[in-house]
C-alpha atoms as a PDB file:
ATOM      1  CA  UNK A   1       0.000   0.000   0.000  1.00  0.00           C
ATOM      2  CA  UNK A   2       1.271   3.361  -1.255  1.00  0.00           C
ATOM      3  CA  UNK A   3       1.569   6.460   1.104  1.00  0.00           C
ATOM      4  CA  UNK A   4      -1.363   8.577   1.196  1.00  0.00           C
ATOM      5  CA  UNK A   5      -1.075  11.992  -0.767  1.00  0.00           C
ATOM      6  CA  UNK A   6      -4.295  13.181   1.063  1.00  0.00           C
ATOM      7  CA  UNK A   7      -5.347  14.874   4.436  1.00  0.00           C
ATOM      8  CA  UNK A   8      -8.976  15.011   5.200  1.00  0.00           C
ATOM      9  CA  UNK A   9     -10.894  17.473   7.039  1.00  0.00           C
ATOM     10  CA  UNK A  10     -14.353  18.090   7.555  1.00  0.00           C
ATOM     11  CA  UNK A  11     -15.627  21.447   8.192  1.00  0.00           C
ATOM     12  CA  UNK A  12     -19.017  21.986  10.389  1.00  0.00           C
ATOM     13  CA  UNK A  13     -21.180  24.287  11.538  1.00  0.00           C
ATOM     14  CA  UNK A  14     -20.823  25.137  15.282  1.00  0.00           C
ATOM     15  CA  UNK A  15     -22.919  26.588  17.681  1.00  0.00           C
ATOM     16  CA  UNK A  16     -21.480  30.095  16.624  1.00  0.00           C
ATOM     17  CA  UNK A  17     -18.342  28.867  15.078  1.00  0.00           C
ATOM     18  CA  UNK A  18     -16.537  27.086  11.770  1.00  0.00           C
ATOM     19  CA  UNK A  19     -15.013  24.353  13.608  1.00  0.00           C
ATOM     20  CA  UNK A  20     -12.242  21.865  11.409  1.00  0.00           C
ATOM     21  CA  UNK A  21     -11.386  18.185  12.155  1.00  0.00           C
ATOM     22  CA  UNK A  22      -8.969  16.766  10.185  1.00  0.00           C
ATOM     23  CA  UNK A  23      -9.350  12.447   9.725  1.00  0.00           C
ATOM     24  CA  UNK A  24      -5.561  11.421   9.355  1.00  0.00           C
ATOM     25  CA  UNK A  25      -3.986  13.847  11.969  1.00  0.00           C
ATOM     26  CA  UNK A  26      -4.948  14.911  15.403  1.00  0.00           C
ATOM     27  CA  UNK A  27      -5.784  18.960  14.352  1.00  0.00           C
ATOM     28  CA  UNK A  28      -9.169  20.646  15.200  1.00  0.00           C
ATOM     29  CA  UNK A  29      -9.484  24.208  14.769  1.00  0.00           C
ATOM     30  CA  UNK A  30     -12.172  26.664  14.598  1.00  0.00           C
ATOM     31  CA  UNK A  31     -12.703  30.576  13.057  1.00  0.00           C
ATOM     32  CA  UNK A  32     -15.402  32.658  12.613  1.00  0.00           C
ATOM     33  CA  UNK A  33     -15.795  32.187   9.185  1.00  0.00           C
ATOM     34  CA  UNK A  34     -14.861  30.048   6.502  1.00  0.00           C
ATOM     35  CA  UNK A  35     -12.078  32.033   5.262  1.00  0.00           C
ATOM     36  CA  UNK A  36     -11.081  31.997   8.596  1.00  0.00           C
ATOM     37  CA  UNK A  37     -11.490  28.137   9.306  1.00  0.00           C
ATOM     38  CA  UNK A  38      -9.780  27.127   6.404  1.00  0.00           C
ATOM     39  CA  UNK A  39      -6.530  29.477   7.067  1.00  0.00           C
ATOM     40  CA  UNK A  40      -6.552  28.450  10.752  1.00  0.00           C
ATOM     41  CA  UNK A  41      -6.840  24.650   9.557  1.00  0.00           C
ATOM     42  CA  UNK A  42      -3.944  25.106   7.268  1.00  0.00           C
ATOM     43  CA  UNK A  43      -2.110  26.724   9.159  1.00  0.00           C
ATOM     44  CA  UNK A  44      -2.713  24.201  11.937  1.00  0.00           C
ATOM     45  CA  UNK A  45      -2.097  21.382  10.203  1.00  0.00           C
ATOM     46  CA  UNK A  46       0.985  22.800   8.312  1.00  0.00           C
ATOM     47  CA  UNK A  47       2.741  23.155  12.545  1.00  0.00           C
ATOM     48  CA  UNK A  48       1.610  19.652  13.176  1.00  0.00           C
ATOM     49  CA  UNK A  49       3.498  18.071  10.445  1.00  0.00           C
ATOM     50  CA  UNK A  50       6.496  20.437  10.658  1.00  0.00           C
ATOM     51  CA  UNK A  51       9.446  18.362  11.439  1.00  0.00           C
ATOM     52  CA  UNK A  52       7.691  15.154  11.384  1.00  0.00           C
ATOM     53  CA  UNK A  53       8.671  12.137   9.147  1.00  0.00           C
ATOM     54  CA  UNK A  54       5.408  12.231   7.382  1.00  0.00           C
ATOM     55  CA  UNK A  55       6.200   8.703   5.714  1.00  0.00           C
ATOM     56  CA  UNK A  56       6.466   7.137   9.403  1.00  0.00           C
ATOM     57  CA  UNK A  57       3.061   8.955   9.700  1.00  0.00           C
ATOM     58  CA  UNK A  58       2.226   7.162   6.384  1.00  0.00           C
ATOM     59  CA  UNK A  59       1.751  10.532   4.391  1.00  0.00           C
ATOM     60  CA  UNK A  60       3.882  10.918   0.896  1.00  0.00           C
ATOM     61  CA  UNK A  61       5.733  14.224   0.606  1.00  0.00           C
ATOM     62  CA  UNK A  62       3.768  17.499   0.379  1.00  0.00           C
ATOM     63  CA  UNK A  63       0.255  16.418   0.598  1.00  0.00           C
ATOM     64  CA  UNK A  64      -2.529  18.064   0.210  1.00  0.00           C
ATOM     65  CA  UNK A  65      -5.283  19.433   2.481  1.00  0.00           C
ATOM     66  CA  UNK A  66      -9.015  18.069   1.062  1.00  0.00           C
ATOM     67  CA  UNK A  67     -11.653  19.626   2.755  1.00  0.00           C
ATOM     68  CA  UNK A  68     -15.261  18.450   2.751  1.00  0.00           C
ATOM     69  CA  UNK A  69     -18.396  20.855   3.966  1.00  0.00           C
ATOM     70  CA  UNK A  70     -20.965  19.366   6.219  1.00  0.00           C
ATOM     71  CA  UNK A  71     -24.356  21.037   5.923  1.00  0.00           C
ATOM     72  CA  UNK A  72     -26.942  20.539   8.342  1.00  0.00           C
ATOM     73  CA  UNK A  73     -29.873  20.888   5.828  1.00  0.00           C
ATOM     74  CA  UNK A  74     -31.992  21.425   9.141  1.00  0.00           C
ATOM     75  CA  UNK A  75     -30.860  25.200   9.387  1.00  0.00           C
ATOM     76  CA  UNK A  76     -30.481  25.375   5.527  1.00  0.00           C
END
């Protein structure tokens, strides 16, 4: 099994908040608004991996962030 070239995040609706939970990596983060979410989960995730040996965490070089919106069609 190849590494994986893919982190996955989900982004949700909070109470009053974005908040950002990646899948692969332990990083949750939150902003105000998406804009803000996203750079705060990039950002977040880019400190995690900094100085880790991201094939040991089974991740190929340079991967990228894929991030997938959860709508609660209840508040739609």
């Amino acid at each position: 099994m190849g590494l994986q070239r893919t982190i996955n995040a989900i982004v949700r609706r909070g109470e009053s908040l974005y908040v950002a939970e990646c899948l692969e990596v332990a990083v949750v983060t939150q902003g105000e608004t998406l804009d803000e979410t996203l750079a705060n989960l990039r950002e977040a995730v880019g400190l995690h991996l900094e100085g880790e040996d991201l094939e040991a965490l089974g991740l190929a070089p340079n991967p990228a962030l894929l991030v997938t919106m959860e709508l609660d069609l209840a508040r739609a």
